[in-house]
Each structure stands twice: as structure tokens, then as C-alpha cells.
Protein backbone atom coordinates (compact mmCIF):
# COMPACT_ATOMS: atom_id res chain seq x y z
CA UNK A 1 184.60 126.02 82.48
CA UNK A 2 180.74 126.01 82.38
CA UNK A 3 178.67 123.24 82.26
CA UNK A 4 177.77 124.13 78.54
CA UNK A 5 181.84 124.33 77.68
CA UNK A 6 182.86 121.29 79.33
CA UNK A 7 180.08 119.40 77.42
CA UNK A 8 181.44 120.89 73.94
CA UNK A 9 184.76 119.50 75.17
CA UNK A 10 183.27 115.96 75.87
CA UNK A 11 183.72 116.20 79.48
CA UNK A 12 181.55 114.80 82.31
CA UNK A 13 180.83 116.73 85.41
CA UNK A 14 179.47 114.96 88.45
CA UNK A 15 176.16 117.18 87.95
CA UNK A 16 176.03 115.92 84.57
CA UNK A 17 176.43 112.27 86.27
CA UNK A 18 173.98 113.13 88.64
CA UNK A 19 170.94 114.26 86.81
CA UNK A 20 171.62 111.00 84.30
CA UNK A 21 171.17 109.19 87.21
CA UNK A 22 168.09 110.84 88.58
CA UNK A 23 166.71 110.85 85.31
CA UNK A 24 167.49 107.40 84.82
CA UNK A 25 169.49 108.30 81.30
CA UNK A 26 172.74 107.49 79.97
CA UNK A 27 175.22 110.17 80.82
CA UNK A 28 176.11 110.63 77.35
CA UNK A 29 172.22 112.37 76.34
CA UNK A 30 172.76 114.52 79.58
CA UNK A 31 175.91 115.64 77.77
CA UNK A 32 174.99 116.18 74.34
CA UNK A 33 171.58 118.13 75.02
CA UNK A 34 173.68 120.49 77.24
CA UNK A 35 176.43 120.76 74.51
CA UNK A 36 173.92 121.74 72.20
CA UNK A 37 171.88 124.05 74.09
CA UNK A 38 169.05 122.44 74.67
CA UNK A 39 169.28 121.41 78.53
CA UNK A 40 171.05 123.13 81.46
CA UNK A 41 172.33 122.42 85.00
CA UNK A 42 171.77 125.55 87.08
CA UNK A 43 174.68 125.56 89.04
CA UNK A 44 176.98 127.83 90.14
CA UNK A 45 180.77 126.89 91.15
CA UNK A 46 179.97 128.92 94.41
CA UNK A 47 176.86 126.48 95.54
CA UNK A 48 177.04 123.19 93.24
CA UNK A 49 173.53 122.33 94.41
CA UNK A 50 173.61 118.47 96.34
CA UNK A 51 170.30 117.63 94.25
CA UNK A 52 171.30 119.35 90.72
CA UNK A 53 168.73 119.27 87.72
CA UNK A 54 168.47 119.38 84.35
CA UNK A 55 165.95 121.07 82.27
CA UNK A 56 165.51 120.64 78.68
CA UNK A 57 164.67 118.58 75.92
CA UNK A 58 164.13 115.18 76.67
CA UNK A 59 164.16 115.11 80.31
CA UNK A 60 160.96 115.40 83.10
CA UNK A 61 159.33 118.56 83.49
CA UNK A 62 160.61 120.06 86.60
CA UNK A 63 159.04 122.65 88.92
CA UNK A 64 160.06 125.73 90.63
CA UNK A 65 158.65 127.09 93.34
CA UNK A 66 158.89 131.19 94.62
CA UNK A 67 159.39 132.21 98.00
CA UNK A 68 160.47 135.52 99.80
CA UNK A 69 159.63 138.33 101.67
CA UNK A 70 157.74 141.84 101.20
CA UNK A 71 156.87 144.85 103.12
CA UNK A 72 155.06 143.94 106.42
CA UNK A 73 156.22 140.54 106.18
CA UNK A 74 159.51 139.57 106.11
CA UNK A 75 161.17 136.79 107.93
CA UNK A 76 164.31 135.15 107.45
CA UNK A 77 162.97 132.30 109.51
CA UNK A 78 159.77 131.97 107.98
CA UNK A 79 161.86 131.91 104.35
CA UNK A 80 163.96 129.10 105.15
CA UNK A 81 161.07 127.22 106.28
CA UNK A 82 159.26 127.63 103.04
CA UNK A 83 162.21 126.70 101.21
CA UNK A 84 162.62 123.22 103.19
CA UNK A 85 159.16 122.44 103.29
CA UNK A 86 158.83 123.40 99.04
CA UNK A 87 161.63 120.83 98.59
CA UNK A 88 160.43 118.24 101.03
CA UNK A 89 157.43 118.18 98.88
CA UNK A 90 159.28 117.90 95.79
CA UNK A 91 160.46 121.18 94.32
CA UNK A 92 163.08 121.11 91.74
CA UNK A 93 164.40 124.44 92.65
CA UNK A 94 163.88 127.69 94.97
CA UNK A 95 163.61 131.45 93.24
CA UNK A 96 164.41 133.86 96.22
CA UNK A 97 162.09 136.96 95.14
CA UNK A 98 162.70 138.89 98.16
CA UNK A 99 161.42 142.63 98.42
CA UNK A 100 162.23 143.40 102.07
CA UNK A 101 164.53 143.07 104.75
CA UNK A 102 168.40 142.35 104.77
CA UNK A 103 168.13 140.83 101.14
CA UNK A 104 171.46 139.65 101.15
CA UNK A 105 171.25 137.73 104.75
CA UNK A 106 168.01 136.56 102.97
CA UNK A 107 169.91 135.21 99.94
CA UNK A 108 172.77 133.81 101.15
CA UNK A 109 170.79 131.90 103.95
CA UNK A 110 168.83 130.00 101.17
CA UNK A 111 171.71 129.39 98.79
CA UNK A 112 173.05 127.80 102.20
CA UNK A 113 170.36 125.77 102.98
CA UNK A 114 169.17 124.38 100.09
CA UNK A 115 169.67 121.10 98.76
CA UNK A 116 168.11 122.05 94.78
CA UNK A 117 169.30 125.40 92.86
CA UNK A 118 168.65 128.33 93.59
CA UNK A 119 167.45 131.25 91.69
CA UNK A 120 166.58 134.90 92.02
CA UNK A 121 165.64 138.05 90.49
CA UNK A 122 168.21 140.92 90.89
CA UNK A 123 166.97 144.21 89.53
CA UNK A 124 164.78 144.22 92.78
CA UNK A 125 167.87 144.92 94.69
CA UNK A 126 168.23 148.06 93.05
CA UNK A 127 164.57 149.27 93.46
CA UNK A 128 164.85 148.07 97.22
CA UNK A 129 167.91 149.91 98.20
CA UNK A 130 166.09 153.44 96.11
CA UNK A 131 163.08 152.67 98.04
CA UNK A 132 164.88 152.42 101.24
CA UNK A 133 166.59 155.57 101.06
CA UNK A 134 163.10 157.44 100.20
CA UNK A 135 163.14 157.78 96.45
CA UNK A 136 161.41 156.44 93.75
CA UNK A 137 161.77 152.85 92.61
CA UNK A 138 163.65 153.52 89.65
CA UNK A 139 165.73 156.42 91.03
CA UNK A 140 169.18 154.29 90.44
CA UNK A 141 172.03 153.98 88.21
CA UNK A 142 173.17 152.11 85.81
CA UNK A 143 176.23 150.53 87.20
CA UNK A 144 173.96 149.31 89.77
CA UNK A 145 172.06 147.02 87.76
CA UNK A 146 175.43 145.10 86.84
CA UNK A 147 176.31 145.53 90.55
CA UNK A 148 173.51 143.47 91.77
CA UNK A 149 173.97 140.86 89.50
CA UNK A 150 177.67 140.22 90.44
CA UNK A 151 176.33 140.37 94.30
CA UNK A 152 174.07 137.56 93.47
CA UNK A 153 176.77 135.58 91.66
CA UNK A 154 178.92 135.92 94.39
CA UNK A 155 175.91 134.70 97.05
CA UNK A 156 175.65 131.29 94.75
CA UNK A 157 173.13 132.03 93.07
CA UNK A 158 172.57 129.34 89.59
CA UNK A 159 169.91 130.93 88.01
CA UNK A 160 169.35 134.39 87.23
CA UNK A 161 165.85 136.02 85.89
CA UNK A 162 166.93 138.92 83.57
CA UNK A 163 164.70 140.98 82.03
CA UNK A 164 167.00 141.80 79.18
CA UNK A 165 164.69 141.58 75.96
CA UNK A 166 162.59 144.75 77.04
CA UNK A 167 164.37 147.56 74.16
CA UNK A 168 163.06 150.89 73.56
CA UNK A 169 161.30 149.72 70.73
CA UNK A 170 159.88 146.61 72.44
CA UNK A 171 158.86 149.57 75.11
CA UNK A 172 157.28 151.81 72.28
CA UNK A 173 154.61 149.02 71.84
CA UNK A 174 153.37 149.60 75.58
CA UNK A 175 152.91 153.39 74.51
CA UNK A 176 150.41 152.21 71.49
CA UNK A 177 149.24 149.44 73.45
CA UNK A 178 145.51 148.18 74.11
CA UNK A 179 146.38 146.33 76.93
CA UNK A 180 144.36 146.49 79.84
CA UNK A 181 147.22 145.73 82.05
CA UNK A 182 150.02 147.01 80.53
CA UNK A 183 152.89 145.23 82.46
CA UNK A 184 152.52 142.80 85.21
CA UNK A 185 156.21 141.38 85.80
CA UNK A 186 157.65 143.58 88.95
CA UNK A 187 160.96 143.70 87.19
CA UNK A 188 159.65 144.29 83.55
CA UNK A 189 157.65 147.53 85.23
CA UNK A 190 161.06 148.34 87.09
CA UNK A 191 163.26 148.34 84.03
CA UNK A 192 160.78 150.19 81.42
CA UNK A 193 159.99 152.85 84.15
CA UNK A 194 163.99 153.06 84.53
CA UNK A 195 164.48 153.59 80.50
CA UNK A 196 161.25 156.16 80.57
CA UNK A 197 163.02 158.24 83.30
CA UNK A 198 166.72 158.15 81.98
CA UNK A 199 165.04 158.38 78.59
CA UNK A 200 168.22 155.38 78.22
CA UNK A 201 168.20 151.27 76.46
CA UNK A 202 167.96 148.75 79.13
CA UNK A 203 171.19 148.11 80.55
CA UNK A 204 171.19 144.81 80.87
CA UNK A 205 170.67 144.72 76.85
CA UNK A 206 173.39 147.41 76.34
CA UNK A 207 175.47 145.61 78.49
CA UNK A 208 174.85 142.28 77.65
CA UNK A 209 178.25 141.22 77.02
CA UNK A 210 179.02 142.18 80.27
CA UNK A 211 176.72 140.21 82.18
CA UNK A 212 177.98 137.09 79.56
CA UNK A 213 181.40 137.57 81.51
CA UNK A 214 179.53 137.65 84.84
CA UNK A 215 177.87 134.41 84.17
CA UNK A 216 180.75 132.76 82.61
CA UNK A 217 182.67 133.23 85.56
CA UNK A 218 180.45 131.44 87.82
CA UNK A 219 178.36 129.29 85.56
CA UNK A 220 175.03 130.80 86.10
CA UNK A 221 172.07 130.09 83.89
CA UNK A 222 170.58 133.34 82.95
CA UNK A 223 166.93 132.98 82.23
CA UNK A 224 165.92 135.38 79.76
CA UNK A 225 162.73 137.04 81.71
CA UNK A 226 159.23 138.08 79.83
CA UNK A 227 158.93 141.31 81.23
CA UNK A 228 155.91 141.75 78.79
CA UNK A 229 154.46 138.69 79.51
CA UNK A 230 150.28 139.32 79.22
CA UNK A 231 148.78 139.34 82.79
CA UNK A 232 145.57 138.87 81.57
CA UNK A 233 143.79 136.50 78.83
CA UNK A 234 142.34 139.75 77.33
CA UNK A 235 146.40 140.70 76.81
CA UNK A 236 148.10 137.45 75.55
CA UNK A 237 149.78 136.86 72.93
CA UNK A 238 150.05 140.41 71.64
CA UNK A 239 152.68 142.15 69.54
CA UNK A 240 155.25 143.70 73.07
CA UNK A 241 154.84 140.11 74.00
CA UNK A 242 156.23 138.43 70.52
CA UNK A 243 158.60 141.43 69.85
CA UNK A 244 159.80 140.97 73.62
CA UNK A 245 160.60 137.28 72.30
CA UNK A 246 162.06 137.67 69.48
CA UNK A 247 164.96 139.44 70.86
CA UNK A 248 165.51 137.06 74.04
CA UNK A 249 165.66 134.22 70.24
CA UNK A 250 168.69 136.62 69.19
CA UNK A 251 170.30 137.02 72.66
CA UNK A 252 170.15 132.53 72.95
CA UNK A 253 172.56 132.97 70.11
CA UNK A 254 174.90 135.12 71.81
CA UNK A 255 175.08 133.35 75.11
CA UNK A 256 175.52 130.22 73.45
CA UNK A 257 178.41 131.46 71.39
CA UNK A 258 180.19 132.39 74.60
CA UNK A 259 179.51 128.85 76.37
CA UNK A 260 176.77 130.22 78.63
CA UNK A 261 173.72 128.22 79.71
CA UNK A 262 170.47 130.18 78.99
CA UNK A 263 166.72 129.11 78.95
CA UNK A 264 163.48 131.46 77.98
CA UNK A 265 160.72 132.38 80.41
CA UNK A 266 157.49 132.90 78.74
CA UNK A 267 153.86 133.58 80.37
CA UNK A 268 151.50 134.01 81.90
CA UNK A 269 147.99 134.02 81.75
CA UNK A 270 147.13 132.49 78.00
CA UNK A 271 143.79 130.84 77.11
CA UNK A 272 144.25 126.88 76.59
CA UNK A 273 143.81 127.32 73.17
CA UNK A 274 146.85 129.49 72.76
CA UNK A 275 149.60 127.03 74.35
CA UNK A 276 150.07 125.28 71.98
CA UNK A 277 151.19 127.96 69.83
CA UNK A 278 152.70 130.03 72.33
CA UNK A 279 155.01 126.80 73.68
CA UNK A 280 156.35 125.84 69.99
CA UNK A 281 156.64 129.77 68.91
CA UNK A 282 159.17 130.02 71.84
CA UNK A 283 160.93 126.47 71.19
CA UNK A 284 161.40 127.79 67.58
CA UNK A 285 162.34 131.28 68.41
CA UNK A 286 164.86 129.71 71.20
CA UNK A 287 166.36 127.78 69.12
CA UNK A 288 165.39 124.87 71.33
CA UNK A 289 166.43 126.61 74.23
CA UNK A 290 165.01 125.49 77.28
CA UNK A 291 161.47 126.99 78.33
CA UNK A 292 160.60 128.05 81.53
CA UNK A 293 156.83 128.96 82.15
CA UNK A 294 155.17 131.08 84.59
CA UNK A 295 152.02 129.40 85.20
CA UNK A 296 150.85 129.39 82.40
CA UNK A 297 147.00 130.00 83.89
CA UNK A 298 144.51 129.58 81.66
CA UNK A 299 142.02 131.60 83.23
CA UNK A 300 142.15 134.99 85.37
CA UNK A 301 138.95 134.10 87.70
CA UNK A 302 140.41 131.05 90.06
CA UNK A 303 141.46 133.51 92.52
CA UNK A 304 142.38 131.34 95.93
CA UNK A 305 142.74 128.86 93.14
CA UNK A 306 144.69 129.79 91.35
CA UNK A 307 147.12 126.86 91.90
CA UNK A 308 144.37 124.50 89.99
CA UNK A 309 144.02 126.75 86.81
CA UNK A 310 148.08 126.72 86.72
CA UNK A 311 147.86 122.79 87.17
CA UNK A 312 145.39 122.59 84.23
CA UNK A 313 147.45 125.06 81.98
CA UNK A 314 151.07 123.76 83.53
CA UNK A 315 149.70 119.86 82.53
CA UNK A 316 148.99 121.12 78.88
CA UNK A 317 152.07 123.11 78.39
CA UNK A 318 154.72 120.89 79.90
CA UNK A 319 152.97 117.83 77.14
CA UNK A 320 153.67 120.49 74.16
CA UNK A 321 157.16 120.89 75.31
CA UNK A 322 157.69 123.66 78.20
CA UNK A 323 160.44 121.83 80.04
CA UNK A 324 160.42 124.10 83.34
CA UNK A 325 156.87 125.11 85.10
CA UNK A 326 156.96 127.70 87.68
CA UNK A 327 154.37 127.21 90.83
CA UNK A 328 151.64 128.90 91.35
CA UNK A 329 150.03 129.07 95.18
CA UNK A 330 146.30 129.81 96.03
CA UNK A 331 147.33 132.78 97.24
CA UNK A 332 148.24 134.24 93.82
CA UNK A 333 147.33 137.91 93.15
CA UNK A 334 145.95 137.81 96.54
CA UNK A 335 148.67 137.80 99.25
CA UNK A 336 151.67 136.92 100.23
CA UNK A 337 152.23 133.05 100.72
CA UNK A 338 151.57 130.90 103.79
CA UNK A 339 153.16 127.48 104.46
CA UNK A 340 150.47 126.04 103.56
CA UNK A 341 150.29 127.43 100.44
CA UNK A 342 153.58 126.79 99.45
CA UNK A 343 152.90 123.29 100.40
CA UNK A 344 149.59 123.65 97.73
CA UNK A 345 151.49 125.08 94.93
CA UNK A 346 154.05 122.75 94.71
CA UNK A 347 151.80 119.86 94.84
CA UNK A 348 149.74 120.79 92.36
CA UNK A 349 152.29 121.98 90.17
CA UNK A 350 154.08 118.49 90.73
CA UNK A 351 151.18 116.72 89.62
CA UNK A 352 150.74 119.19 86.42
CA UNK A 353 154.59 118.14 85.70
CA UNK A 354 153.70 114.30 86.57
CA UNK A 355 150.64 114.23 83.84
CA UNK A 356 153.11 116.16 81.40
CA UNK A 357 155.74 113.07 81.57
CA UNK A 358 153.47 110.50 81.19
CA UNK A 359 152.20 112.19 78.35
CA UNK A 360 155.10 113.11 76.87
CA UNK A 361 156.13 109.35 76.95
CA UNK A 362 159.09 109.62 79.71
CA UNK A 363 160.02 105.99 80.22
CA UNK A 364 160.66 106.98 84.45
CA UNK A 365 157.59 108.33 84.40
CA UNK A 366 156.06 105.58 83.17
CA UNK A 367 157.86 103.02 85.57
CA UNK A 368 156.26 104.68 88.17
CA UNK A 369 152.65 104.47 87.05
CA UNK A 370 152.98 100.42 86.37
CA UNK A 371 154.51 100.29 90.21
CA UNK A 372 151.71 102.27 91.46
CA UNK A 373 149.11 100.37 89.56
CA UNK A 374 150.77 96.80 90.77
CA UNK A 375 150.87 98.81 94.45
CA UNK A 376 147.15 99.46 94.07
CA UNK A 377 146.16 95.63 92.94
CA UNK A 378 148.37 94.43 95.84
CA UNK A 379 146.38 96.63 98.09
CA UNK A 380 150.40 97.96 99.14
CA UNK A 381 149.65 100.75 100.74
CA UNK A 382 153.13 101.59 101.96
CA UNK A 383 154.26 101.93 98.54
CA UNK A 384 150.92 103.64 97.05
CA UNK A 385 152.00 106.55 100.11
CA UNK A 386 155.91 106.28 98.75
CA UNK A 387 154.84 106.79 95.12
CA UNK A 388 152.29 109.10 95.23
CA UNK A 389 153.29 112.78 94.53
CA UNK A 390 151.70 113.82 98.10
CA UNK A 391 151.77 110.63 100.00
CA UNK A 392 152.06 112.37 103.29
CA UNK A 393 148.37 113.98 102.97
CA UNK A 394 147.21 110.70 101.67
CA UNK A 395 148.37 108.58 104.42
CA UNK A 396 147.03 111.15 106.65
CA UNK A 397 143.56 110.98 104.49
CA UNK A 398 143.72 106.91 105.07
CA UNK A 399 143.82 107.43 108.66
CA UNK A 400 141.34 109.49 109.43
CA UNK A 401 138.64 107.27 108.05
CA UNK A 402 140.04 103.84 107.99
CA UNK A 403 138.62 100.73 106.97
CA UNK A 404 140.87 97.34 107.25
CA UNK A 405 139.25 94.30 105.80
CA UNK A 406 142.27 93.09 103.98
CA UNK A 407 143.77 96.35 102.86
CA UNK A 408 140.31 97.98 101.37
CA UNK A 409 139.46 101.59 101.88
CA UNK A 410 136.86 103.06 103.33
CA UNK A 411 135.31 104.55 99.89
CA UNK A 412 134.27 100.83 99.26
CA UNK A 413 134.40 98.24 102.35
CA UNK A 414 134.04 95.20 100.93
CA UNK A 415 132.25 95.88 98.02
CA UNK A 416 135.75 96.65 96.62
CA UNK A 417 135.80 96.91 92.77
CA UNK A 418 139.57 95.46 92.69
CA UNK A 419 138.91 92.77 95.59
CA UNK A 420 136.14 91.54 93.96
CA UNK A 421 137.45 91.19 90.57
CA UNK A 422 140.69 89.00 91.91
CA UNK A 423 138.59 86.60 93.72
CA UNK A 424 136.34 85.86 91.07
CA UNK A 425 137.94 86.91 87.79
């Protein structure tokens, strides 16, 4: 059974036990959002993740963060780096996006290593292997695209992207289009240049009852992908993009009817004034799915900052209800990632999620900002460095310029606004 049928039934998993506990719920609210939909536990039976989450309705605003290889670049070692070092500093889960090498070695390496879920993309499998053999991206069958998604499934994969709301007639909308990028998601572009060529539907719509078998089996969480997400403000929230959705809100029904978990992926680069509408038009569309947001960035001109405009717009979003934020690193639309950047984007995307759950009112979230405060009055630095979403960087910041007159920093000495105020107030 999946995690979605066992719920119906009124049975407890130990993921479902798990995430209560993280989330410092009763194990009753884990089951009932699940049961209805509204949460899910990416987790396949071939992995089980050790660290399982749930994201939904109700529960902190988690963060995913992308790694994987491309042409020029591609190292198995260097990926399994980034994935430790994105969930040492906090990542809720790992996407494998992976466009060279032995993608499979790649894969499975991750799924072995890694302590969160683990999700990936699989249509660019298929445009890998064409590419590899000297044809065009899109020069492969249809049977393959099922193919690949059964090969991740069997790797232990728990969350799939699938780009399966992208119909002819969403795709006769790019043809009439004033978009000034016309596509921007790799497997969107994949998929409608596949349906041009073969003049066929997307197969992963025509064959969407197929892939609900697939992720029965295994329990995957198929994350219904925006492949016309805008990729610029001068794009969003255009008609592909809303016609894009409101199939993915028909496809939530038929998932759910079949006990599969699902969640909707949205964009993208949206002005701040458009969240709002954007977060609640997919909530109500969904059904109350799960949302899972790229981004969103809120402005196109932070490049090598990007990570701070999808901070700003993640913060915003994740307060009007996306439950799911994916990172963002500085080196966004520039390159591919560095350590260090990996290291940046999940910080900042952490800190997005952290502002979300305080806003939202998330009683752990809360807990933690009254220990930090009482850490901060105690001058308890130990504990300001355990609760602080990068405490590593700040001890290191702490050290380099220290000041020690009864725990003060070096911003103040002992002109100390807090020290001052407890000996006289």
C-alpha cells in the first residue's frame, strides 16, 4: 500500500510516526492530511528515506535543493559531495537533475547515500541517451518515456517531476504566444519539441494511467511539473501557464482516486505582487494539493544573486501557503553549481522557509525563536550557534573578530545594548 492508502485505511507507518515527531504533531494530523490529499511522504518502498518529510498543509515549509551533472562537468564524486554537504546544511530533500555521465551510477549512488528523499527528473534520460548516440534531443520513442520512469522507480527514487500537463492544446498557446521566452523548463522544451516532431499528445498524459500503476507500485510522489512555467516577469502568469494548470487540477483528481501521492510545481519568476494570486490559484486548482515552488524569484536582474531574490520571493510564498520551496544558488542562469553555492542556496532558502513558519504561526517554529531570544539575553552562545539556521558560518564569524567581556560581541564591546539594559533595568 502507499502512504496515501494506508492513511485512508487508518493505518500508521513509521514515516508517518516520524515526520509527527519531527514536526512535533500528533500522529493522527500527519495521518489525516495525507488521507486527504493534502500532505505527502516522498518515499519509495525501494529507499524509505532515514530522515522522511512531509509536505503539505499544516506542516513547515521544507526545502529542496538540485544537484547534478552536465556536459564538461560531471562527477560522481563531486555529486555526492553536494548532496551531503546540501543536507548537512539542512536540506529537506535532493532532486538528482543529471545531464551527463553514467546517469544511472549517478542516481543510484545518491538514492544510496542520502539520508532525506530523493527526487529526479526522468524525461532527461531519454534526451541523454538520443544525444549520446548523435541525434537530436527529441529523436526517441514513446515507450521510452515510460521506460525511464520505471528505471527511476526501480533506483529508489520518491519523487518524480513529470511534465504531464503540457497537451497539444496547452502547446497551441506557445504557437500564438507573446512570450519572450517561450519555454524555460529543460523538460517542458523536451516534451513539446517531442509532440511537434511526432506531431503526437504527450505521452505521459496519454499514458497517464500507466505511470499511476508505476507509482502505485513503489509509492512515488509524482510532482506534476510546470513545463510552461514563465521564465521571465515579462511572461508570468499568462494563459499556457494557467491552461498548463488547470489540467495538472484535473490529473490531482485522478491520482488521488487511485491512492497515489501527488503535489503541483508552479513557477518561476513572478513579480511579488503576483504570489499571492498565483499561490492560492494553484491551492484552489489542486484541490489543496501540496505546492511545490521553483523559486519563485521575484526579479530577473539578481544574477550571482539570485539565491537572495528567491529568499525574498520563497519568504512571501511559503507565508501564502506554498508548502515546498525549491533552492535557488547564486549561480543560477549562470553556471553550473559549486560547493559553495550549494552551501548558499540552501541557506538562504532555509531562512526564506524559517520566516515563512513563523509567519504562518507554526508553533515549532515559534519555540525556536523564544529559545534563541532567551539564548541571546543569556549571552549562550553555544546554543545561539545550535539554533541558528547557519551556525557553522556564524561561529566561524564570532571567531574571527572576537571580543570576550562577559559573552559580548565585538559589534558592541561593552557598550552592549542587552548588557546594559540587565544591569540597570
Amino acid at each position: 500500500m502507499t502512504q496515501m492508502e494506508m492513511a485512508i485505511k487508518g493505518i500508521l507507518s513509521e514515516e508517518m510516526r516520524k515526520v509527527a515527531e519531527y514536526e512535533e504533531v500528533d500522529v493522527e494530523t500527519v495521518r489525516k492530511k495525507i488521507a486527504q490529499g493534502k500532505a505527502v511522504i516522498p518515499a519509495n518502498k525501494l529507499h524509505k528515506p532515514q530522515k522522511p518529510m512531509i509536505v503539505g498543509e499544516g506542516f513547515s515549509v521544507k526545502v529542496n535543493a538540485n544537484i547534478g551533472t552536465s556536459k564538461g562537468f560531471s562527477s560522481l564524486e563531486e555529486e555526492k559531495r553536494k548532496a551531503i554537504l546540501a543536507i548537512e546544511e539542512g536540506a529537506d530533500s535532493i532532486m538528482v537533475l543529471s545531464t551527463w555521465g553514467n546517469l544511472r551510477e549517478i542516481r543510484r549512488a545518491i538514492v544510496e547515500i542520502s539520508s532525506v528523499p530523493v527526487g529526479s527528473v526522468p524525461i532527461y534520460d531519454s534526451a541523454v541517451k538520443s544525444y549520446e548516440l548523435g541525434e537530436k534531443v527529441v529523436d526517441f520513442s514513446e515507450k521510452d518515456f515510460l521506460d525511464m520512469v520505471i528505471a527511476h522507480a526501480e533506483d529508489g527514487i520518491d519523487f518524480m517531476t513529470i511534465h504531464v500537463g503540457l497537451t497539444r492544446k496547452v502547446l497551441e498557446y506557445i504557437k500564438e504566444s507573446k512570450r519572450t521566452l517561450k519555454i524555460v523548463s529543460r523538460g517542458g522544451s523536451i516534451i513539446a519539441g517531442w509532440m511537434i516532431k511526432n506531431d503526437k499528445e504527450n505521452p505521459f498524459y496519454e499514458h497517464f494511467d500507466e505511470l499511476l500503476d508505476i507509482a502505485k507500485e513503489y509509492d512515488i510522489t509524482l510532482s506534476l511539473g510546470d513545463g510552461m512555467r514563465p521564465g521571465a516577469l515579462v511572461d508570468s502568469s499568462d494563459r499556457q501557464q494557467f491552461e498548463e494548470l488547470f489540467v495538472l487540477g484535473e490529473l490531482v483528481d485522478e491520482a488521488r482516486k487511485r491512492g497515489v501521492q501527488v503535489m503541483i510545481e508552479g513557477p518561476g519568476h513572478i513579480p511579488l505582487n503576483e504570489i499571492e494570486m498565483n499561490v492560492k490559484l494553484m491551492k484552489k486548482v489542486g484541490k489543496g494539493a501540496p505546492i511545490f515552488l521553483l523559486g519563485p524569484l521575484p526579479t530577473d536582474r539578481a544574477m550571482g544573486y539570485d539565491h537572495i531574490a528567491c529568499a525574498i520571493g520563497g519568504a512571501l510564498a511559503g507565508y501564502l501557503g506554498a508548502d515546498f520551496l525549491c533552492y535557488v544558488t547564486p549561480a543560477e542562469h549562470i553556471s553550473l553549481p559549486t560547493m559553495e553555492d550549494v552551501r548558499e542556496g540552501v541557506i538562504a532558502s532555509k531562512i526564506a522557509a524559517a520566516v515563512a513558519d513563523v509567519a504562518r504561526g507554526n508553533l515549532k517554529a515559534w519555540k525556536l525563536e523564544k529559545e534563541m531570544a532567551i539564548a541571546r539575553k543569556n549571552f549562550d552562545w553555544e546554543n545561539m550557534f545550535r539554533l541558528s539556521i547557519s551556525g557553522n558560518l556564524a561561529r566561524e564569524k564570532r571567531s574571527k573578530r572576537f571580543y570576550n567581556d562577559k559573552g559580548c560581541c565585538s559589534m558592541c564591546g561593552p557598550f552592549c545594548a542587552i548588557k546594559i539594559a540587565e544591569e540597570y533595568i
